[in-house]
C-alpha atoms as a PDB file:
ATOM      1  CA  UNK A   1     109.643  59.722  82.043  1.00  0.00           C
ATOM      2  CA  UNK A   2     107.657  56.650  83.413  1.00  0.00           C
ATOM      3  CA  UNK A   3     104.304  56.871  84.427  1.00  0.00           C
ATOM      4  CA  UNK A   4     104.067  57.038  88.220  1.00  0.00           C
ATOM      5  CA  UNK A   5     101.057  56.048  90.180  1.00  0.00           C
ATOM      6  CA  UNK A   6     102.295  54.459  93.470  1.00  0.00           C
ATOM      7  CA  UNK A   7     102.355  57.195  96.154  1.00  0.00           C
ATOM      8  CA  UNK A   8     105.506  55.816  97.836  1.00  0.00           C
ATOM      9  CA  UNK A   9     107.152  55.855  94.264  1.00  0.00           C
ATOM     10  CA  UNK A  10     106.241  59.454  94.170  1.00  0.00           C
ATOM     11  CA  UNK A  11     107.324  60.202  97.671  1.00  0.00           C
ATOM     12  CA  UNK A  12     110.741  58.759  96.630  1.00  0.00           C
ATOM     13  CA  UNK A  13     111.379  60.508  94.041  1.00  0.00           C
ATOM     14  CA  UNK A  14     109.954  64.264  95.032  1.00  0.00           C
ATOM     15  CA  UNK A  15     111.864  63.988  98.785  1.00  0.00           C
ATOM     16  CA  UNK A  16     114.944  62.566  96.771  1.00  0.00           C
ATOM     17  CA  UNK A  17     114.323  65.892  94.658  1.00  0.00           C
ATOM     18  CA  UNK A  18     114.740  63.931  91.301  1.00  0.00           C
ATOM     19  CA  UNK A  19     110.919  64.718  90.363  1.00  0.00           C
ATOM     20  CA  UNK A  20     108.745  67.722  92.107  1.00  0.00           C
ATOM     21  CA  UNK A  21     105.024  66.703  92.894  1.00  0.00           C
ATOM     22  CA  UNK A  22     102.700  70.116  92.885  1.00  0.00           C
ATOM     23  CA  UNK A  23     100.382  67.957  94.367  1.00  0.00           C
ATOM     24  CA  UNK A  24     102.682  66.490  97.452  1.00  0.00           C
ATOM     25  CA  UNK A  25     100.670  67.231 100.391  1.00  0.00           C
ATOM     26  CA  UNK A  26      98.546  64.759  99.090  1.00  0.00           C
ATOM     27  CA  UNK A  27     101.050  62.280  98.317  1.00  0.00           C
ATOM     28  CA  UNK A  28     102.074  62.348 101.561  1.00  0.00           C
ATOM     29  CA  UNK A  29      99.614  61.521 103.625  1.00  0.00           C
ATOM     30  CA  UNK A  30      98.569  58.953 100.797  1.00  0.00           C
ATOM     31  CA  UNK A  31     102.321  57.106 101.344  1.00  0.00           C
ATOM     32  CA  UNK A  32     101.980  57.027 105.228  1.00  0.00           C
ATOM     33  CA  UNK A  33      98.862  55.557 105.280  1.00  0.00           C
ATOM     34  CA  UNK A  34      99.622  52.640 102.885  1.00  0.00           C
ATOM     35  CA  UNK A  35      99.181  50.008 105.529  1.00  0.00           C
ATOM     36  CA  UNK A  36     102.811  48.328 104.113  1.00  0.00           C
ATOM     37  CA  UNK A  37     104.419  51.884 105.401  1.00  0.00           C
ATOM     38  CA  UNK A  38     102.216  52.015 108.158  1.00  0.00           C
ATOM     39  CA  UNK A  39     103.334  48.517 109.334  1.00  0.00           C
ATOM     40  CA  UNK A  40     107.215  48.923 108.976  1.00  0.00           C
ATOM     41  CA  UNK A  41     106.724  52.425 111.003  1.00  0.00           C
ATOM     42  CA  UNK A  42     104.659  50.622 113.578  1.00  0.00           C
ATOM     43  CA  UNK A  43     107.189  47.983 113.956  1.00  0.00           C
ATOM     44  CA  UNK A  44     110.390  49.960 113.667  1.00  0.00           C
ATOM     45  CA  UNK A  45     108.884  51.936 117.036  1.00  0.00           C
ATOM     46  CA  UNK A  46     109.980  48.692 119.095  1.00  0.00           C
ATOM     47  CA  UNK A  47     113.609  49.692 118.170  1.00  0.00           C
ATOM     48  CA  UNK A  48     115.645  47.210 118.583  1.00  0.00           C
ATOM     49  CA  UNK A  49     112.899  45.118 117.708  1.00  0.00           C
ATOM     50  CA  UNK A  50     114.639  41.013 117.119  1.00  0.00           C
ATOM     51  CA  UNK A  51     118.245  40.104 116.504  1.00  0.00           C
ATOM     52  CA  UNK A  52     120.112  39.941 113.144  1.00  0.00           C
ATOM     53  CA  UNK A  53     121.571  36.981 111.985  1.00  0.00           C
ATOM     54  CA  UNK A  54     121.208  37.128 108.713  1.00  0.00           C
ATOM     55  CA  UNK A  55     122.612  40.354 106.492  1.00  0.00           C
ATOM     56  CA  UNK A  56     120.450  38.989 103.816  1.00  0.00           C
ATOM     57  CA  UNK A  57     117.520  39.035 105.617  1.00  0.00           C
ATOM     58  CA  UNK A  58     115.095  41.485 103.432  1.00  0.00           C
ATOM     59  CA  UNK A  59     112.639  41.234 106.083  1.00  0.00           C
ATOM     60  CA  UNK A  60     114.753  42.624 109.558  1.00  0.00           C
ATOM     61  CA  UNK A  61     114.168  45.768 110.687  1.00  0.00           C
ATOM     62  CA  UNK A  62     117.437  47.037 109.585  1.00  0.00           C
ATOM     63  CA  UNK A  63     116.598  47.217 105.923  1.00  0.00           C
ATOM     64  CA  UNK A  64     113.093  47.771 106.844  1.00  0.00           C
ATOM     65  CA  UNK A  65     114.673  51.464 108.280  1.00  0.00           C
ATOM     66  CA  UNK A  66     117.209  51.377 105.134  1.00  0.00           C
ATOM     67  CA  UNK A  67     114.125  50.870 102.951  1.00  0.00           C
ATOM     68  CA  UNK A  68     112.300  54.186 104.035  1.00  0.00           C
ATOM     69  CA  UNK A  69     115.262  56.344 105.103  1.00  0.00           C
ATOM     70  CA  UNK A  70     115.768  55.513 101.080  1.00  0.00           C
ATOM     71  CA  UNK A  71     112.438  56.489 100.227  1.00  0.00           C
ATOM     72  CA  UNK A  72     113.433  59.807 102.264  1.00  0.00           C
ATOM     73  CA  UNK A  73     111.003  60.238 104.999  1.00  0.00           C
ATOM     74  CA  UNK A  74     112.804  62.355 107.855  1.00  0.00           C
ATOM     75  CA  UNK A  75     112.414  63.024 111.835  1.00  0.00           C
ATOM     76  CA  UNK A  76     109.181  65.220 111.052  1.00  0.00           C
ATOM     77  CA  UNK A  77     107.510  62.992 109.437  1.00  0.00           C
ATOM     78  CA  UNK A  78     104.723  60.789 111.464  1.00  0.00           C
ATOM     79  CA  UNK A  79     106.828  58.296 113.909  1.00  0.00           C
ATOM     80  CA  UNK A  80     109.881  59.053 112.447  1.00  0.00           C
ATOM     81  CA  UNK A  81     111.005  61.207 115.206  1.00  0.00           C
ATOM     82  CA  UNK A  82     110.639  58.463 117.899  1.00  0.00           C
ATOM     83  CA  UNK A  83     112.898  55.985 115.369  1.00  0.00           C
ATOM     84  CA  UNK A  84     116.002  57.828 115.267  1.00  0.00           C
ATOM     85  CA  UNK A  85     115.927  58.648 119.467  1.00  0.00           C
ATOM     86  CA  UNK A  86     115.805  54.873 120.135  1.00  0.00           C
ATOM     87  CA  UNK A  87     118.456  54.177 117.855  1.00  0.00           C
ATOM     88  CA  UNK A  88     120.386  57.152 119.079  1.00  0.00           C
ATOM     89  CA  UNK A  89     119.716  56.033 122.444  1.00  0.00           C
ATOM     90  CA  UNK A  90     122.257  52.126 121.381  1.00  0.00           C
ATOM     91  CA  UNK A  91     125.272  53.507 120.865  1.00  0.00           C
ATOM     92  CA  UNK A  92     129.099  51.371 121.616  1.00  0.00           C
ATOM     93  CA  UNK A  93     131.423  52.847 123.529  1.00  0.00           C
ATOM     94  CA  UNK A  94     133.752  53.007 119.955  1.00  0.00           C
ATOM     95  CA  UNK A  95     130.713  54.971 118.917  1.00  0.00           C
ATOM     96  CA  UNK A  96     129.148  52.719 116.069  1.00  0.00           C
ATOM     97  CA  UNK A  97     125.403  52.062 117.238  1.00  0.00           C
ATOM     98  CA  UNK A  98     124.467  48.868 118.306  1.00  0.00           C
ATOM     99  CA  UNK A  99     121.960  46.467 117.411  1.00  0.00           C
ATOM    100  CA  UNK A 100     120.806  43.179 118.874  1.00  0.00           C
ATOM    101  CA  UNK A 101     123.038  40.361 116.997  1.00  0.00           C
ATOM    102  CA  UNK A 102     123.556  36.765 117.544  1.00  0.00           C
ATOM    103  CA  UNK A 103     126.793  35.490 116.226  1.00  0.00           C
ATOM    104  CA  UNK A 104     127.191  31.320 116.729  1.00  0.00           C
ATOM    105  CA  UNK A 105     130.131  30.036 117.967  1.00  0.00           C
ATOM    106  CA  UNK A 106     131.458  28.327 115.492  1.00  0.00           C
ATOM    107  CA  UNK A 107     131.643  31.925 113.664  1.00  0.00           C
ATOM    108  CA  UNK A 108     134.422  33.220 117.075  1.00  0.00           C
ATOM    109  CA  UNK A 109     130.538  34.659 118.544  1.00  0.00           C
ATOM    110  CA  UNK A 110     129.142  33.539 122.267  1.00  0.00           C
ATOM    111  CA  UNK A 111     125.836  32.263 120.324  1.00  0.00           C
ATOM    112  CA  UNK A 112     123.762  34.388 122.381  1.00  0.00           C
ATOM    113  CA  UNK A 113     122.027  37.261 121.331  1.00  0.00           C
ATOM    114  CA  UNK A 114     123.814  40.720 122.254  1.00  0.00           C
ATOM    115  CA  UNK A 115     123.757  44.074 121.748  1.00  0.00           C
ATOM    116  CA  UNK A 116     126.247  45.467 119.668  1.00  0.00           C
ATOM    117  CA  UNK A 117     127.852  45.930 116.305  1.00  0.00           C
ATOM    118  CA  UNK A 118     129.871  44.487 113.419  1.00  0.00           C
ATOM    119  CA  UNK A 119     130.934  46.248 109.880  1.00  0.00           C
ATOM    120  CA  UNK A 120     128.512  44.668 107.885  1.00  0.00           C
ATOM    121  CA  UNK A 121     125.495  46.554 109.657  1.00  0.00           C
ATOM    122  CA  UNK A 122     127.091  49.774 111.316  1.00  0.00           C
ATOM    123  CA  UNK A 123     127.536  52.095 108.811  1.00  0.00           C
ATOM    124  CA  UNK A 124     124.173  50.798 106.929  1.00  0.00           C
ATOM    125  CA  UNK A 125     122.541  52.090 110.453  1.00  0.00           C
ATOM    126  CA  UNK A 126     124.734  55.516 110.512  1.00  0.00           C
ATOM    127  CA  UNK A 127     123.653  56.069 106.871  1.00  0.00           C
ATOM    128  CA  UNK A 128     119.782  55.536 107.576  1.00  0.00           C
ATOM    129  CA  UNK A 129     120.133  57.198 110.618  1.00  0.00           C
ATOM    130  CA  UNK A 130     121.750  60.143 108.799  1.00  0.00           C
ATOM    131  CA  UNK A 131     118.778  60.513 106.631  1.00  0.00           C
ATOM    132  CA  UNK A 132     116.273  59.726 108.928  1.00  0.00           C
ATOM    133  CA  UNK A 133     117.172  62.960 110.840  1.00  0.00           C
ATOM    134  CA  UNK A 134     117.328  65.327 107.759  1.00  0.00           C
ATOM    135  CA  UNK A 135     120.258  64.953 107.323  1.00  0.00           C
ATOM    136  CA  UNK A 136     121.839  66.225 110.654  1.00  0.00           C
ATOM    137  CA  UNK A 137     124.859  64.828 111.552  1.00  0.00           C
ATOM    138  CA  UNK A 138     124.836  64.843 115.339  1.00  0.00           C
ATOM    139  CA  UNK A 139     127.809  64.451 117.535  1.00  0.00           C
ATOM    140  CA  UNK A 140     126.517  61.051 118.592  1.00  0.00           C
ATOM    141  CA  UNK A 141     126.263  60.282 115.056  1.00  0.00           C
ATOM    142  CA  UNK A 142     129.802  61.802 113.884  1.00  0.00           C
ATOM    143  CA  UNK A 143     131.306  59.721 116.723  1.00  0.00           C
ATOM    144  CA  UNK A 144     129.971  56.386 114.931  1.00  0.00           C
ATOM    145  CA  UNK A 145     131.314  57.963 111.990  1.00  0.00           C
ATOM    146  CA  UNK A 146     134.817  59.084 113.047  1.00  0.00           C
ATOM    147  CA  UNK A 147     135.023  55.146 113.827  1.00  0.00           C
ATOM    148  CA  UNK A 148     133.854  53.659 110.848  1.00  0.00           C
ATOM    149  CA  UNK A 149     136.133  56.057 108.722  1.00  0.00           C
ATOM    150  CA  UNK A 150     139.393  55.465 110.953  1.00  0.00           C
ATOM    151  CA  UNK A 151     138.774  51.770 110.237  1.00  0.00           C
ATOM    152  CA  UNK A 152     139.590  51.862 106.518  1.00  0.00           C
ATOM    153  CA  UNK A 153     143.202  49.976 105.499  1.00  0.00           C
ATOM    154  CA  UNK A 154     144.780  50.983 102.228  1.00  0.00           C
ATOM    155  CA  UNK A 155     142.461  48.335 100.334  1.00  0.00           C
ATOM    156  CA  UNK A 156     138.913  49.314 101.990  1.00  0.00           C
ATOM    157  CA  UNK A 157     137.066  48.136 104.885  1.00  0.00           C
ATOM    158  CA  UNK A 158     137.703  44.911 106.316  1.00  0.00           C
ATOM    159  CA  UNK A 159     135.643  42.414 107.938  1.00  0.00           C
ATOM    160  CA  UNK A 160     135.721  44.265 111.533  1.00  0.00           C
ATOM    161  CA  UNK A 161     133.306  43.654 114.737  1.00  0.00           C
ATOM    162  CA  UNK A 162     132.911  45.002 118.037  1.00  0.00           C
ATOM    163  CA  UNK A 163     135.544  44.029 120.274  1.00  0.00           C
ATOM    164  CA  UNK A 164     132.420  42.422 122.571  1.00  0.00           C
ATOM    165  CA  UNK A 165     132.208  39.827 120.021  1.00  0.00           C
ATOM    166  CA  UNK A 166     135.383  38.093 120.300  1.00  0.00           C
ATOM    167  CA  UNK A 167     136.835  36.421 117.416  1.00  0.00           C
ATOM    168  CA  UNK A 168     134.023  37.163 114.956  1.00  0.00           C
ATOM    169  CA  UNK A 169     135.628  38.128 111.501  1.00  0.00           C
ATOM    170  CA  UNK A 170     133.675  36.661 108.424  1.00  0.00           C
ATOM    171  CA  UNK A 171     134.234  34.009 105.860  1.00  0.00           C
ATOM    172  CA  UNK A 172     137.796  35.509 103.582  1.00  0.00           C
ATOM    173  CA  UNK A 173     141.179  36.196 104.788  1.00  0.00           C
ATOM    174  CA  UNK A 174     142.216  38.397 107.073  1.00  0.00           C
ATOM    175  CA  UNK A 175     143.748  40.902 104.422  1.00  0.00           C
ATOM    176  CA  UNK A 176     141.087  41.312 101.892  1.00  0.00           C
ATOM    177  CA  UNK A 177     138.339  44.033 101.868  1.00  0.00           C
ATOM    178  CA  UNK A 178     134.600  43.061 102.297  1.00  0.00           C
ATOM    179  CA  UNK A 179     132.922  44.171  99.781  1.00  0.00           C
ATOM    180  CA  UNK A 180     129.891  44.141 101.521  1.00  0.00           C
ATOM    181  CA  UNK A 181     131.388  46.583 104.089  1.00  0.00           C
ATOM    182  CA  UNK A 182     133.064  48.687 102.204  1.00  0.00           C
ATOM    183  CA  UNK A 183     129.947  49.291  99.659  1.00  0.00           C
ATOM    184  CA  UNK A 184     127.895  50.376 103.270  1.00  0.00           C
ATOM    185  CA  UNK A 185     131.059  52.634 104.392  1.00  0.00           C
ATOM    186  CA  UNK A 186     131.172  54.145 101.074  1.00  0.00           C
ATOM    187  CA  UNK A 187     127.543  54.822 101.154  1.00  0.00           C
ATOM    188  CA  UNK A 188     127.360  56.425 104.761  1.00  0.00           C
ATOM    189  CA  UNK A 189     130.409  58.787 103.928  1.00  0.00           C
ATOM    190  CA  UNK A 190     128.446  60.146 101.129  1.00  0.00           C
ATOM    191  CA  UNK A 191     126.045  62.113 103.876  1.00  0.00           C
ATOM    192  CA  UNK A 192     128.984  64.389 104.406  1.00  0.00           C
ATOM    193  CA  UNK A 193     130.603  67.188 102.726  1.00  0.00           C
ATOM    194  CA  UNK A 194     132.688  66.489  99.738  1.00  0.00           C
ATOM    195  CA  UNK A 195     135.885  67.532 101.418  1.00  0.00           C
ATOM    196  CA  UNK A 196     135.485  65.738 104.514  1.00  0.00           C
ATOM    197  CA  UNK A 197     136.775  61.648 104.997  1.00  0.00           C
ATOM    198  CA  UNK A 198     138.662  62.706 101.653  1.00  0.00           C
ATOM    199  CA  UNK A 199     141.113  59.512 102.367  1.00  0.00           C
ATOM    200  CA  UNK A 200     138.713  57.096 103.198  1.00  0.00           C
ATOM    201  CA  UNK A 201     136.152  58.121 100.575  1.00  0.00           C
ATOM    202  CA  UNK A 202     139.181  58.110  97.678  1.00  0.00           C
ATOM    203  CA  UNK A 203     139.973  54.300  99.213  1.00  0.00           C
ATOM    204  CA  UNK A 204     135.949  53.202  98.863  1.00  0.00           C
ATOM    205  CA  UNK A 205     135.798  54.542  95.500  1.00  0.00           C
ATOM    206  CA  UNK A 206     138.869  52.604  93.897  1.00  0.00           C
ATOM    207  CA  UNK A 207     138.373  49.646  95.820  1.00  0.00           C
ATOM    208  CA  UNK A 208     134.539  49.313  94.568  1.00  0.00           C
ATOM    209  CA  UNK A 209     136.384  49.467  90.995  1.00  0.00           C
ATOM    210  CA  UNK A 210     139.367  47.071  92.019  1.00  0.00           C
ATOM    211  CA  UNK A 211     136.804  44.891  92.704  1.00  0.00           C
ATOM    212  CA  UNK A 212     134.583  45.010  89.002  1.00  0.00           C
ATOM    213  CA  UNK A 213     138.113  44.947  86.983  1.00  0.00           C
ATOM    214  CA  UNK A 214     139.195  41.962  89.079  1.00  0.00           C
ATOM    215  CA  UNK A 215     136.114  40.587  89.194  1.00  0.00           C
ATOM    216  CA  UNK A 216     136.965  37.313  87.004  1.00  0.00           C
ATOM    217  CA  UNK A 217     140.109  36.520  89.176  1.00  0.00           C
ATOM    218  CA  UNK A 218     138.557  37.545  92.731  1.00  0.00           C
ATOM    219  CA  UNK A 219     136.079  37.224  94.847  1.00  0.00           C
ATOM    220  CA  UNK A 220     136.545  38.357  98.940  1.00  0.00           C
ATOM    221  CA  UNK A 221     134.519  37.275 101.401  1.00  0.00           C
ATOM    222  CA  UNK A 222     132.668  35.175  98.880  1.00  0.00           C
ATOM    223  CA  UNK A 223     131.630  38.252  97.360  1.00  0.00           C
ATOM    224  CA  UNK A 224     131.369  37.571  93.729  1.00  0.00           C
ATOM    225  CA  UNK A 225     130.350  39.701  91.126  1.00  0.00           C
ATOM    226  CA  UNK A 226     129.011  37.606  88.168  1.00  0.00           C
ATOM    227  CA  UNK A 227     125.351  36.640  86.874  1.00  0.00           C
ATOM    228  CA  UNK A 228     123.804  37.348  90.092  1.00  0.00           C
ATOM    229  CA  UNK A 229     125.417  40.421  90.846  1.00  0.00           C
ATOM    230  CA  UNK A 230     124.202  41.284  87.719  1.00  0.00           C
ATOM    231  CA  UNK A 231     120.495  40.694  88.395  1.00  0.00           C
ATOM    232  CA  UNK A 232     118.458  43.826  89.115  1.00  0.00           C
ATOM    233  CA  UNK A 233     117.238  43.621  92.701  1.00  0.00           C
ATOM    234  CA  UNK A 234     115.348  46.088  95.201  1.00  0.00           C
ATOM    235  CA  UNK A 235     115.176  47.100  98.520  1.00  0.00           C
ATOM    236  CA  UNK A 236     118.918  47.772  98.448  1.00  0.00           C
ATOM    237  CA  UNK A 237     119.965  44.792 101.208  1.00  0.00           C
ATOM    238  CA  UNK A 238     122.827  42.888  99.676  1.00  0.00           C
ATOM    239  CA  UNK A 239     125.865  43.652  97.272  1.00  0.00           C
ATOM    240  CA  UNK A 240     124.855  43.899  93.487  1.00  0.00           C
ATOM    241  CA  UNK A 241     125.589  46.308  90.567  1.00  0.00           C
ATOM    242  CA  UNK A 242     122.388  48.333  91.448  1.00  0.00           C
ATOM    243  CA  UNK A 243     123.534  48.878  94.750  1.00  0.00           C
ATOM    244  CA  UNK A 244     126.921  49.635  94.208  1.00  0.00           C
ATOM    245  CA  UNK A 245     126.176  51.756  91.046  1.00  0.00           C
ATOM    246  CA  UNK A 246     124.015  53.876  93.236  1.00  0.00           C
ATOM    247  CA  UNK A 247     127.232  54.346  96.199  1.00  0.00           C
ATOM    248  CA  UNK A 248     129.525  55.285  93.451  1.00  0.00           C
ATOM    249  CA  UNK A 249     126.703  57.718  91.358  1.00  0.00           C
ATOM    250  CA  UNK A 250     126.802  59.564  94.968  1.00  0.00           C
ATOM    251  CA  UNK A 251     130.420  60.492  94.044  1.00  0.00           C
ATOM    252  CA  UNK A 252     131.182  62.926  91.246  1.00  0.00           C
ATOM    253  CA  UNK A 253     134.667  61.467  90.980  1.00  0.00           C
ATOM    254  CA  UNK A 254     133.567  58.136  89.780  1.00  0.00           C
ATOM    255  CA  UNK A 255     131.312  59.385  86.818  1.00  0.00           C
ATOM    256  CA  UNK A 256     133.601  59.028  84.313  1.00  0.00           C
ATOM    257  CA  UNK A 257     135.428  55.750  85.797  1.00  0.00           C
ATOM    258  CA  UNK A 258     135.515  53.329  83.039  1.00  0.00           C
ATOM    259  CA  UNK A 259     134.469  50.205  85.445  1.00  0.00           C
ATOM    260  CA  UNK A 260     131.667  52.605  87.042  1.00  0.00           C
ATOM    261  CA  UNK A 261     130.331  53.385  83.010  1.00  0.00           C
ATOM    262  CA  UNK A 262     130.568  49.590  82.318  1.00  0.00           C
ATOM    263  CA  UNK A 263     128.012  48.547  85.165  1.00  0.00           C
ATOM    264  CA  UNK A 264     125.598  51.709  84.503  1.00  0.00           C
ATOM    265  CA  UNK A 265     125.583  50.429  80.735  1.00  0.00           C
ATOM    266  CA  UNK A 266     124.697  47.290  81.975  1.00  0.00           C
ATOM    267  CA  UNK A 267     121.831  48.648  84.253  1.00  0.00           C
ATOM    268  CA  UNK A 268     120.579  51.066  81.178  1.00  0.00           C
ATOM    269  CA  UNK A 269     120.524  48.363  78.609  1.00  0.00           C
ATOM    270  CA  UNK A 270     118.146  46.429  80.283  1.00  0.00           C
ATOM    271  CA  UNK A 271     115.557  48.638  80.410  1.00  0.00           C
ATOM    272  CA  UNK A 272     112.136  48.905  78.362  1.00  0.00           C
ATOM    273  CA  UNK A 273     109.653  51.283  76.813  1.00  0.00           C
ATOM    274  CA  UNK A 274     107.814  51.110  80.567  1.00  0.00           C
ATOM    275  CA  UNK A 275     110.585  50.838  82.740  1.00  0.00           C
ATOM    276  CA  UNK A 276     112.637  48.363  84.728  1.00  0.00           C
ATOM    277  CA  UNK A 277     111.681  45.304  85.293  1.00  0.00           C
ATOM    278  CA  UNK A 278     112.855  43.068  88.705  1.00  0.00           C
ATOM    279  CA  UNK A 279     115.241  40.435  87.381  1.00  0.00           C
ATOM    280  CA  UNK A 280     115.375  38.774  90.996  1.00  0.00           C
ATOM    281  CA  UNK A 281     113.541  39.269  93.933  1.00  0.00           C
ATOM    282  CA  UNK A 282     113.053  38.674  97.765  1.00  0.00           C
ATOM    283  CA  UNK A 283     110.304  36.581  98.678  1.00  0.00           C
ATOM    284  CA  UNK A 284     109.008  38.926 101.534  1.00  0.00           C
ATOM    285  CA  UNK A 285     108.862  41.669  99.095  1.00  0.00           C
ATOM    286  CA  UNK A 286     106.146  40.050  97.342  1.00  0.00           C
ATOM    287  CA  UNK A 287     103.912  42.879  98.894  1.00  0.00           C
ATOM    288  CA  UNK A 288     105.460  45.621  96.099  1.00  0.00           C
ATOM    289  CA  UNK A 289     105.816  46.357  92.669  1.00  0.00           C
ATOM    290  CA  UNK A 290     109.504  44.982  92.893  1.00  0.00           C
ATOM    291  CA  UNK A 291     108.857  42.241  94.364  1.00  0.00           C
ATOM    292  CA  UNK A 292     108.207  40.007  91.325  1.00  0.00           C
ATOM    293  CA  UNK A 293     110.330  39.243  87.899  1.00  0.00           C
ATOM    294  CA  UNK A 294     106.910  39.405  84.979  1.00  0.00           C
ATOM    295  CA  UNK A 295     106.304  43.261  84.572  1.00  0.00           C
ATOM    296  CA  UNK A 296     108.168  46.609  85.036  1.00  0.00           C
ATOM    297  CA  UNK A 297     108.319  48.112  88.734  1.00  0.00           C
ATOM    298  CA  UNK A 298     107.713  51.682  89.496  1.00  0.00           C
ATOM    299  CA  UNK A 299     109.937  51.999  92.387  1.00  0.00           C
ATOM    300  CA  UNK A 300     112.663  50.192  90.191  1.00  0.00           C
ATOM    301  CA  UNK A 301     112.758  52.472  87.876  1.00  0.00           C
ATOM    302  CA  UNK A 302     112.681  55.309  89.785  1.00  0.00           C
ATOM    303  CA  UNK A 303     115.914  54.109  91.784  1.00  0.00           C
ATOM    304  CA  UNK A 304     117.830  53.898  88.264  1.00  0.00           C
ATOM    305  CA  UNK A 305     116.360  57.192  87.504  1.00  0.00           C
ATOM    306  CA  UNK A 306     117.655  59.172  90.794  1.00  0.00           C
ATOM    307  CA  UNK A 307     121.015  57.184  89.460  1.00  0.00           C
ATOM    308  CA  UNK A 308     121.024  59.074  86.147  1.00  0.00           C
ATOM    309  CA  UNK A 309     120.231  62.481  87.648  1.00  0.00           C
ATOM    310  CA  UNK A 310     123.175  61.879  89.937  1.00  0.00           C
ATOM    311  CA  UNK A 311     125.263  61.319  86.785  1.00  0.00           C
ATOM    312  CA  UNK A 312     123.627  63.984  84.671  1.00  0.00           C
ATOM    313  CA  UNK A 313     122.993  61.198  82.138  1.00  0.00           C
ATOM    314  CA  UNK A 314     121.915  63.429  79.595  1.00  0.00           C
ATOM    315  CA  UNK A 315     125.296  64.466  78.527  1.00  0.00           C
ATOM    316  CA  UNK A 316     126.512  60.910  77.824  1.00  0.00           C
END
């Protein structure tokens, strides 16, 4: 096992239950009062806060709440509470909560900012919101749910928005599933029990797979999945192979899927006597351990860690 030091690494992995800290109460309070958690917390309070318009944007508040929902802080924690009523309080009449997006004209949007949803950030904000509140699924928050799931066509999720936003659908035909989307949907479905969404779930999974075997010959939405996909990369914000390894580890159904073991080899193989190392990064997440490319990161390689635990990787 690596050698953890960071608190927030730590806090990861014992509230993700992949290592147990006897020495958590200290941890704790250590991880909320790192002034990089104490910022996003601080921030996050102003729920909404700014609009999206970028789904690649490391630095929005959206992945800020993905980024410690993943870390696994809940509605007890300090501020947390407070978080999950505001975004509780946003919800579309469809049921999918809302956030404050700006989608330009040229893209079918009114160019002005607006609150309200679209598939590539709705079930990203159900998940974290899931998680956020220990794990309660709240009638409010099955409603987004019930949506999101009844969306799914016989090839995954498609590029879908808020009927407030007009014409908006992104960049691919009409036909094809987002990748993007259906990664998110995948992920937020895996909050629930196993026998629940069964259709939607068993659509995700092969259409995650569809996508790796076809990867040469297809690429929706602009969504390829070559070099770059390839490239180790944390907080999870965009589509690559640790991301989607991770949605499909969540799934015991996919363990043994030969396109599933082909991307977790290629995740494994890269790693060294101390770890993981960033093979890509975001530039405002020079602030952490995984955001640089020259030495192993702690919080890296406790992600692919909580991935082999999922997989019981000890019996491959």
């Amino acid at each position: 096992m690596a050698n953890y030091s960071e608190p927030y690494v730590k806090f990861f992995l014992h509230r993700n239950s992949i290592v147990t800290y006897t020495d958590f109460e200290r941890v704790a309070p250590e991880t909320f009062s790192d002034p990089r958690i104490a910022a996003i917390i601080a921030e996050l309070a102003g729920w909404p806060c700014r609009e999206i318009t970028n789904h690649k944007d490391v630095d929005h508040p959206l992945h800020k709440l993905g980024f410690i929902a993943e870390l696994g802080m809940n509605r007890n924690d300090p501020g947390i509470g407070r978080i999950v009523g505001k975004i509780l309080e946003n919800q579309s009449e469809e049921g999918p909560f809302q956030l404050l997006i700006r989608i330009p004209e040229r893209y079918g949007g009114t160019g002005r900012p607006a609150m309200s949803w679209i598939l590539s950030d709705a079930p990203l904000l159900i998940y974290s919101t899931i998680r956020l509140n220990s794990g309660e699924i709240t009638p409010e928050i099955r409603k987004g749910m019930d949506h999101i799931a009844g969306l799914v066509s016989d090839n995954g999720w498609r590029c879908t928005a808020s009927p407030d936003l007009g014409g908006f659908r992104g960049p691919g035909r009409k036909n094809d599933p987002c990748p993007y989307a259906t990664m998110w949907s995948l992920k937020m479905l895996s909050t629930t029990q196993k026998g629940e969404y069964h259709r939607a779930k068993e659509i995700g999974i092969k259409t995650l797979l569809e996508l790796w075997s076809r990867r040469e010959e297809t690429r929706p939405y602009l969504f390829a999945m070559g070099t770059d996909f390839r490239k180790l990369k944390l907080p999870f914000v965009w589509y690559d192979i640790l991301n989607v390894v991770d949605t499909l580890s969540r799934y015991e159904e996919s363990h043994d899927a030969p396109g599933f073991l082909d991307m977790l080899k290629i995740i494994r193989e890269k790693r060294t006597d101390d770890g993981y190392t960033p093979e890509s990064m975001y530039l405002k997440s020079k602030l952490w351990d995984f955001g640089q490319k020259k030495i192993p990161s702690q919080f890296l390689t406790a992600v692919v860690q909580g991935i082999e635990k999922r997989v019981n990787i000890s019996r491959r």
